[in-house]
C-alpha atoms as a PDB file:
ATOM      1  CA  UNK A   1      -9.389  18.236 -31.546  1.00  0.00           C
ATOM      2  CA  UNK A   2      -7.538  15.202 -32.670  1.00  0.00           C
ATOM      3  CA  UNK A   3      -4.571  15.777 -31.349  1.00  0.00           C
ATOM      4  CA  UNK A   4      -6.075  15.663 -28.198  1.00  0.00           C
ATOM      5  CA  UNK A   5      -7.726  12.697 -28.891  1.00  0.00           C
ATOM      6  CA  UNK A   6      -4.252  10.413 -29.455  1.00  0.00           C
ATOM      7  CA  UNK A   7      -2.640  11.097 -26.445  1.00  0.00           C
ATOM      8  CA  UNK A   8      -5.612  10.754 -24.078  1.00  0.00           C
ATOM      9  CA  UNK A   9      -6.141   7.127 -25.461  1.00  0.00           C
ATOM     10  CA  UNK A  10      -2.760   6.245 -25.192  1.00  0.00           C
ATOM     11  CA  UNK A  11      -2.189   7.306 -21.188  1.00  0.00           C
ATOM     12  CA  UNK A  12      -5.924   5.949 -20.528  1.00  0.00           C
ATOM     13  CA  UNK A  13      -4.932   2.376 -22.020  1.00  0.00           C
ATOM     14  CA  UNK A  14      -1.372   2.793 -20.643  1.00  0.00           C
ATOM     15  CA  UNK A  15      -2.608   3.959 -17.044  1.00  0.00           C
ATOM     16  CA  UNK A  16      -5.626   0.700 -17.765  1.00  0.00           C
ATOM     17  CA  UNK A  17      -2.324  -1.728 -18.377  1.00  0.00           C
ATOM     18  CA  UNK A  18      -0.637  -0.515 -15.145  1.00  0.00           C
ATOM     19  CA  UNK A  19      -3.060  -0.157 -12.419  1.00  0.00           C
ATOM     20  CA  UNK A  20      -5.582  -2.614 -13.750  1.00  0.00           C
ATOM     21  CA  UNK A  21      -3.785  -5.651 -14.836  1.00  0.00           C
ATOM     22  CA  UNK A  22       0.304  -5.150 -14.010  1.00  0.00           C
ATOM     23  CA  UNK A  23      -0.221  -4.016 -10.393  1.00  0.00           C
ATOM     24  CA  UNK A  24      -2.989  -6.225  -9.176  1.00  0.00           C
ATOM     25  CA  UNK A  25      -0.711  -9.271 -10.887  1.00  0.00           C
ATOM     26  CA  UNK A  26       2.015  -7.789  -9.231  1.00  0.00           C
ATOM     27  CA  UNK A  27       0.549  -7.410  -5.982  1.00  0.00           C
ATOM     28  CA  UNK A  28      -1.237 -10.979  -5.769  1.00  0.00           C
ATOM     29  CA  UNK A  29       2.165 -12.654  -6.734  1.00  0.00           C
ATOM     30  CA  UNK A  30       4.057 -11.311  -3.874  1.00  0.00           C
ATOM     31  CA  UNK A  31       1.266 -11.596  -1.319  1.00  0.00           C
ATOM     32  CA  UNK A  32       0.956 -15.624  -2.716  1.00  0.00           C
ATOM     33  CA  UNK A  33       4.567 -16.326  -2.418  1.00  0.00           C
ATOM     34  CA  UNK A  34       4.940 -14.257   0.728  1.00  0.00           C
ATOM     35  CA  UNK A  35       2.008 -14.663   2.753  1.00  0.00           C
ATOM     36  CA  UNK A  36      -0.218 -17.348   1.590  1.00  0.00           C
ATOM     37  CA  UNK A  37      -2.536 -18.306   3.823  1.00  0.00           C
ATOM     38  CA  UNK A  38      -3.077 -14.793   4.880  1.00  0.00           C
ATOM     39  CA  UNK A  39      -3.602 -14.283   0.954  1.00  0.00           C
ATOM     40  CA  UNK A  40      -6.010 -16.879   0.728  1.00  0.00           C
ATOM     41  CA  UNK A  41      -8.151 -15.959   4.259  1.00  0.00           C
ATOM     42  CA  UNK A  42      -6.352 -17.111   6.656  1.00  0.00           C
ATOM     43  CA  UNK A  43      -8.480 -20.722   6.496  1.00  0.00           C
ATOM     44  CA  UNK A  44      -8.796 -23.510   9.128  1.00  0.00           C
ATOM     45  CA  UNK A  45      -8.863 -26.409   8.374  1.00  0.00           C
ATOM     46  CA  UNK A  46      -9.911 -29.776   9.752  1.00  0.00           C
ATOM     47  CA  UNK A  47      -7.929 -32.964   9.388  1.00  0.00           C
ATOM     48  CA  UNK A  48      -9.648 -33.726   6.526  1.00  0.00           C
ATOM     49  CA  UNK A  49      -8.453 -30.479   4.766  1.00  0.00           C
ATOM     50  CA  UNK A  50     -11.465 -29.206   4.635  1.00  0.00           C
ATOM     51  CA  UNK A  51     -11.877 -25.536   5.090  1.00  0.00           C
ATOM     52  CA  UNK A  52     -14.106 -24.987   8.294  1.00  0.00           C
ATOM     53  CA  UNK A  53     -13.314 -21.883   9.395  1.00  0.00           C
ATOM     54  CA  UNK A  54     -11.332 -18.060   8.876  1.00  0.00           C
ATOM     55  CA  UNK A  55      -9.227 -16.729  11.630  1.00  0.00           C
ATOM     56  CA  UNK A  56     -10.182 -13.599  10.455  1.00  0.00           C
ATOM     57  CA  UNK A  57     -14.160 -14.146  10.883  1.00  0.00           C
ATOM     58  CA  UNK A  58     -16.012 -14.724  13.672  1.00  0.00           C
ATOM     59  CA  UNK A  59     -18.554 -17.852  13.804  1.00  0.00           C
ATOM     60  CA  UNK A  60     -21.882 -18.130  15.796  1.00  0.00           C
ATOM     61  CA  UNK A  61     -21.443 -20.632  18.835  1.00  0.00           C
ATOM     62  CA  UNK A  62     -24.509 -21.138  21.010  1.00  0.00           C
ATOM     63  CA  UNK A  63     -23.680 -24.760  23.116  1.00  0.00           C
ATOM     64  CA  UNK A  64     -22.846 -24.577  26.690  1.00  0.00           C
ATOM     65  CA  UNK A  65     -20.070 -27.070  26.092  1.00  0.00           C
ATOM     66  CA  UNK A  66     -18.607 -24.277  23.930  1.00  0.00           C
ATOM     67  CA  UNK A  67     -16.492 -20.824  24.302  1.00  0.00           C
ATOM     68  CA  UNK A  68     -19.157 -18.017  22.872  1.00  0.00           C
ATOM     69  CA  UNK A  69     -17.830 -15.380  20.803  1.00  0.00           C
ATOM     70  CA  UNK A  70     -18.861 -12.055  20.173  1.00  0.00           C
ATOM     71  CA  UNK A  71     -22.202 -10.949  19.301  1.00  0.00           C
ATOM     72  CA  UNK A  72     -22.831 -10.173  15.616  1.00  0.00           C
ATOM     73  CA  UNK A  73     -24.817  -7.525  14.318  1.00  0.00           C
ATOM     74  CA  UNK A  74     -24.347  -8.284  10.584  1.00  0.00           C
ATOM     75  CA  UNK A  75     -27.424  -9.303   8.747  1.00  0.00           C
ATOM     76  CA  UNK A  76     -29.335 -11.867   7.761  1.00  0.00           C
ATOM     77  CA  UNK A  77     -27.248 -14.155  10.191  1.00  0.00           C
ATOM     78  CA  UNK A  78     -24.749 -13.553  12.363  1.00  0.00           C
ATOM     79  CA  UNK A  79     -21.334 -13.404  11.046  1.00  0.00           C
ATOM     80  CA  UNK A  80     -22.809 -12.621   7.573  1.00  0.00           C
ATOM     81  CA  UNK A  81     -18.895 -11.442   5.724  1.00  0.00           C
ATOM     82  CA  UNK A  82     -20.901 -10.009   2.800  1.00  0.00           C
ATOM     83  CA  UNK A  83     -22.786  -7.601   5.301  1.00  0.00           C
ATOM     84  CA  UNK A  84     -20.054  -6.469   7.558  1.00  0.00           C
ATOM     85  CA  UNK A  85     -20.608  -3.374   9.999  1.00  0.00           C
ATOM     86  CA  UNK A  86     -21.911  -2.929  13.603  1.00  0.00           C
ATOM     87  CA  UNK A  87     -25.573  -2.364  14.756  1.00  0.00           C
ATOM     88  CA  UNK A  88     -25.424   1.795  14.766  1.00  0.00           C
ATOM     89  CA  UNK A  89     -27.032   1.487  17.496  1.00  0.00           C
ATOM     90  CA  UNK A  90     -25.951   4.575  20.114  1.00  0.00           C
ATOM     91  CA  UNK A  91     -24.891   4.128  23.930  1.00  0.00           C
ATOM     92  CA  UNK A  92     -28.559   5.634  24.687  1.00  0.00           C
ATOM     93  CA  UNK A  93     -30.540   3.776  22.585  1.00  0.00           C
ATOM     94  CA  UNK A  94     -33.474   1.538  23.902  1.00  0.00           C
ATOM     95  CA  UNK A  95     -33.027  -1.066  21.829  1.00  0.00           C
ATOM     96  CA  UNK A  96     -29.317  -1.325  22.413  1.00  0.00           C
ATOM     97  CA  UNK A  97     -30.125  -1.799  25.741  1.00  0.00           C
ATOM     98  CA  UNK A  98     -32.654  -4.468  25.453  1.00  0.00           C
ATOM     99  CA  UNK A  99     -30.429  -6.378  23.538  1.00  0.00           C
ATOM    100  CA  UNK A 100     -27.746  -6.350  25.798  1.00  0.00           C
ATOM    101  CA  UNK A 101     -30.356  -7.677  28.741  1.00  0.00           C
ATOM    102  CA  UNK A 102     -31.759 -10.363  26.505  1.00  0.00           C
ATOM    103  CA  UNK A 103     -27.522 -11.822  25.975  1.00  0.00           C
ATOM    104  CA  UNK A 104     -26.938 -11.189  29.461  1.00  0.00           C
ATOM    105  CA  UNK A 105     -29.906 -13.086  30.711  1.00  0.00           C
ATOM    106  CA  UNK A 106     -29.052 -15.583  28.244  1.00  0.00           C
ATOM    107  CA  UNK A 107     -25.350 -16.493  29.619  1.00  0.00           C
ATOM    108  CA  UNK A 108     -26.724 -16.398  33.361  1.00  0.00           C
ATOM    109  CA  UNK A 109     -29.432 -19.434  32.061  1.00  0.00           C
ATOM    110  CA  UNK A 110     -26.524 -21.235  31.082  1.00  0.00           C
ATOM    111  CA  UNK A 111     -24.454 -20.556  34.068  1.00  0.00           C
ATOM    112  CA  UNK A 112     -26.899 -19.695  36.909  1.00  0.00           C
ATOM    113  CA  UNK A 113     -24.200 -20.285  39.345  1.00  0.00           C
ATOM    114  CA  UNK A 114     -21.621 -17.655  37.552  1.00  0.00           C
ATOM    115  CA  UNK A 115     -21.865 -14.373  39.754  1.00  0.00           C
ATOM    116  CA  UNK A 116     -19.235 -12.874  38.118  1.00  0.00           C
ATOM    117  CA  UNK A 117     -19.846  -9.498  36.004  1.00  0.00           C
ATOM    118  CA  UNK A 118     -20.116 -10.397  32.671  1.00  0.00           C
ATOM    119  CA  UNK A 119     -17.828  -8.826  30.096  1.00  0.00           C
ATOM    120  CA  UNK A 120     -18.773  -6.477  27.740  1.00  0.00           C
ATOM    121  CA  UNK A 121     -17.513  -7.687  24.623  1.00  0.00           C
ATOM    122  CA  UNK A 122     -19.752 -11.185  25.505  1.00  0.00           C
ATOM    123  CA  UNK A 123     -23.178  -8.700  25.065  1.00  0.00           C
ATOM    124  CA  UNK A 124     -21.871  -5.740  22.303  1.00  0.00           C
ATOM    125  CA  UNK A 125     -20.827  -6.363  18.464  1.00  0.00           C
ATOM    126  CA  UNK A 126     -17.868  -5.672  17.577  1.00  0.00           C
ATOM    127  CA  UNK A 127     -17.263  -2.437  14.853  1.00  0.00           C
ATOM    128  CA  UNK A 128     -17.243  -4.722  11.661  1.00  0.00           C
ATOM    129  CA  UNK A 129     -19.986  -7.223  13.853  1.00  0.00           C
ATOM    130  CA  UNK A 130     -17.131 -10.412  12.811  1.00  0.00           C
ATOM    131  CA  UNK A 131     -14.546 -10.089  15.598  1.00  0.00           C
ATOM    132  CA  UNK A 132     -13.597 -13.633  15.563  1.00  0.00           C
ATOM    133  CA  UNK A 133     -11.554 -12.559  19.288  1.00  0.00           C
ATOM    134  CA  UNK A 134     -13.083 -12.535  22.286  1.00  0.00           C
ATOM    135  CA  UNK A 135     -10.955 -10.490  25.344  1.00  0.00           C
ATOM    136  CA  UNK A 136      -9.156 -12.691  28.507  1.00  0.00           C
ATOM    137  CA  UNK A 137     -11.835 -11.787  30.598  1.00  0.00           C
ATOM    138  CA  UNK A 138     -14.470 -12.828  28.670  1.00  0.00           C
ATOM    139  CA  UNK A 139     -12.852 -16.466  27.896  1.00  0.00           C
ATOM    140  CA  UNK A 140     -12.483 -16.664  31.828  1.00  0.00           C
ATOM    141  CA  UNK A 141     -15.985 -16.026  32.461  1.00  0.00           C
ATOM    142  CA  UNK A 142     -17.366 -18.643  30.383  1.00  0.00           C
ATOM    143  CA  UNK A 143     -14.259 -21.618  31.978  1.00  0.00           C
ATOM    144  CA  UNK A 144     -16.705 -23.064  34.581  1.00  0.00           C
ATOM    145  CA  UNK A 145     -19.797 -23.537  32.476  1.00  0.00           C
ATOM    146  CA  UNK A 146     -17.337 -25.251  29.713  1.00  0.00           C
ATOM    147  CA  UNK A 147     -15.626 -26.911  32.123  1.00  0.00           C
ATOM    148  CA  UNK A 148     -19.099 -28.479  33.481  1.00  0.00           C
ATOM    149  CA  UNK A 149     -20.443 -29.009  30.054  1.00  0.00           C
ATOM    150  CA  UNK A 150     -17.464 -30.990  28.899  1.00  0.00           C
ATOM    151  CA  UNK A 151     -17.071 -32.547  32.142  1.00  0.00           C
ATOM    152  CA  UNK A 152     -12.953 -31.533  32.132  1.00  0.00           C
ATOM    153  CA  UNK A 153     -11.635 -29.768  34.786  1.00  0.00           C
ATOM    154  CA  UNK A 154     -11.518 -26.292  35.297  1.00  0.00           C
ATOM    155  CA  UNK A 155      -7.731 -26.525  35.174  1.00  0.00           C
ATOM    156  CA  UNK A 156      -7.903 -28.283  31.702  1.00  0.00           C
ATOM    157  CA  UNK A 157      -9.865 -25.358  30.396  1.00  0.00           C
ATOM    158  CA  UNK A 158      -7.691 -22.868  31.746  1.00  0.00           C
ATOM    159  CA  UNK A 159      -4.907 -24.245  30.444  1.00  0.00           C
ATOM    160  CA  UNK A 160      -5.917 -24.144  27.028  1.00  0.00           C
ATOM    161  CA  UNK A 161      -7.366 -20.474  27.230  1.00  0.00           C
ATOM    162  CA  UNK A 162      -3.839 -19.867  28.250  1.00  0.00           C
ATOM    163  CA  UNK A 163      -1.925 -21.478  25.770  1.00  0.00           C
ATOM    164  CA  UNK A 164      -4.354 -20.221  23.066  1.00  0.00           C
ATOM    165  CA  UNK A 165      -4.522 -16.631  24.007  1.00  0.00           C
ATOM    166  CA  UNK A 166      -2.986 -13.671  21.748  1.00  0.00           C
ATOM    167  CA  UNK A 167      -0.715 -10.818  22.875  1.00  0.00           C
ATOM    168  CA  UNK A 168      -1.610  -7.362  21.550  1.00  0.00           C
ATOM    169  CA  UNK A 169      -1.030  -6.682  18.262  1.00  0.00           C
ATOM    170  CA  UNK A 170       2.660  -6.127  17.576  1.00  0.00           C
ATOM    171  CA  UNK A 171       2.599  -5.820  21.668  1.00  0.00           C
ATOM    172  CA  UNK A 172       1.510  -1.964  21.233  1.00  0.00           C
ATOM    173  CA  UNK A 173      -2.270  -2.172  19.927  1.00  0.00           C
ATOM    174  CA  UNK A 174      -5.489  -3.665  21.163  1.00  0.00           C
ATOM    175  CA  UNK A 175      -5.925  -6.115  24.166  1.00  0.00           C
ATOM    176  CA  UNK A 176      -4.555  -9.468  24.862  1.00  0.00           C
ATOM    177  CA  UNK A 177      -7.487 -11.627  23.378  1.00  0.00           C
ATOM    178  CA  UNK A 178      -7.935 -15.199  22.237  1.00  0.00           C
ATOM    179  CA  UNK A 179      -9.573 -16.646  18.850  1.00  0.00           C
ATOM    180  CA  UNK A 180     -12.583 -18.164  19.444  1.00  0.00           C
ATOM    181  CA  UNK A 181     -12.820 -20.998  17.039  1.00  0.00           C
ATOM    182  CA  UNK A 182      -9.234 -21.768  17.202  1.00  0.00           C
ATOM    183  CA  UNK A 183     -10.086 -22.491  21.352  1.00  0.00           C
ATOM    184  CA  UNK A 184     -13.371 -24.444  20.399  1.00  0.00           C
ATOM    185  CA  UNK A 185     -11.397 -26.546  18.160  1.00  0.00           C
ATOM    186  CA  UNK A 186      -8.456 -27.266  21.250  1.00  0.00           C
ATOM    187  CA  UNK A 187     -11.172 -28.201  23.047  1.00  0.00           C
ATOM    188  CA  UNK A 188     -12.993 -30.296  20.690  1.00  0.00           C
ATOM    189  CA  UNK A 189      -9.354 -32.236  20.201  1.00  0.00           C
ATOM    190  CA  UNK A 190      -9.235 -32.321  23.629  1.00  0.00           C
ATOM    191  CA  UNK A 191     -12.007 -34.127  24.428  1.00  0.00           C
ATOM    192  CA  UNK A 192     -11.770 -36.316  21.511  1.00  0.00           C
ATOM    193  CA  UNK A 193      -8.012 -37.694  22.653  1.00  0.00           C
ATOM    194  CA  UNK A 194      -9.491 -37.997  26.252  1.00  0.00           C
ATOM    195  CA  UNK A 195     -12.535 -40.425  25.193  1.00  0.00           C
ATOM    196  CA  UNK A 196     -11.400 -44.079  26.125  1.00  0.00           C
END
């Protein structure tokens, strides 16, 4: 019986050593010196310094005079990292479909004169419910009522949904799409350098 004993220590303090203290040191070394800010969550920060923001992680925008991002379905509030996951809520499913009336509604109040169709991913969560990208179309559909709200031209905001969109990932997977907060801040610097 003992002689099991010995050697099944040994491997489980060994195989403790290795994959719960040498590889995760190993592992958070290179991704420090190799990718940091990806590392550290991919942070935005203000002039300041100050951390307002993850490219990674969507954040809840409700002004006209800003670009709206996805819908979030996490819980207790809406980009909520700790509770990540969409509403399970089927293609069928009532409330589903009340929801996505109630946002709809909600973006023709703010832009009555919008006839456009509105996009889909500007009314449905996302899988993880913090998609921090919103897709082309659904930037261009909100332009005019930022435009209007900011009092810039259309052309202005165009410009810097342009200049701020994404190509697919590794130009194979996903859509074109454009981070949300990263065009809310472009605007917000915008504006800002434009006041007299």
């Amino acid at each position: 019986m003992t002689s099991y004993f010995r050697p099944a220590a040994t491997l489980l303090l060994l195989m403790t050593f290795l994959t719960g203290g040498l590889y995760p040191a190993l592992v958070t070394l290179l991704a420090q010196s190799v990718f940091p800010a990806q590392a550290n969550g991919s942070l935005i920060q203000d002039k300041q310094g100050q951390a307002i923001g993850s490219a990674l992680i969507g954040q809840s925008f409700s002004q006209a005079r800003y670009f709206w991002g996805r819908p979030s379905a996490t819980a207790p509030y809406p980009y909520n990292a700790a509770a990540s996951g969409g509403s399970n809520l089927g293609p069928t499913n009532p409330a589903l479909s009340d929801a996505v009336k109630l946002r709809i509604r909600a973006l023709q109040q703010l832009d009555p004169d919008n006839r456009a169709l509105v996009p889909v991913d500007l009314v449905t969560a996302s899988a993880s419910g913090l998609d921090p990208h919103i897709s082309i179309a659904a930037a261009h559909y909100q332009i005019k009522r930022v435009a209007k709200a900011r009092k810039l031209p259309e052309s202005v905001v165009r410009d810097l949904v342009e200049s701020h969109s994404e190509p697919r990932q590794w130009r194979i997977f996903g859509e074109p799409r454009v981070n949300v907060l990263s065009l809310n801040l472009a605007l917000d610097a915008y504006s800002q350098a434009a006041r007299p």
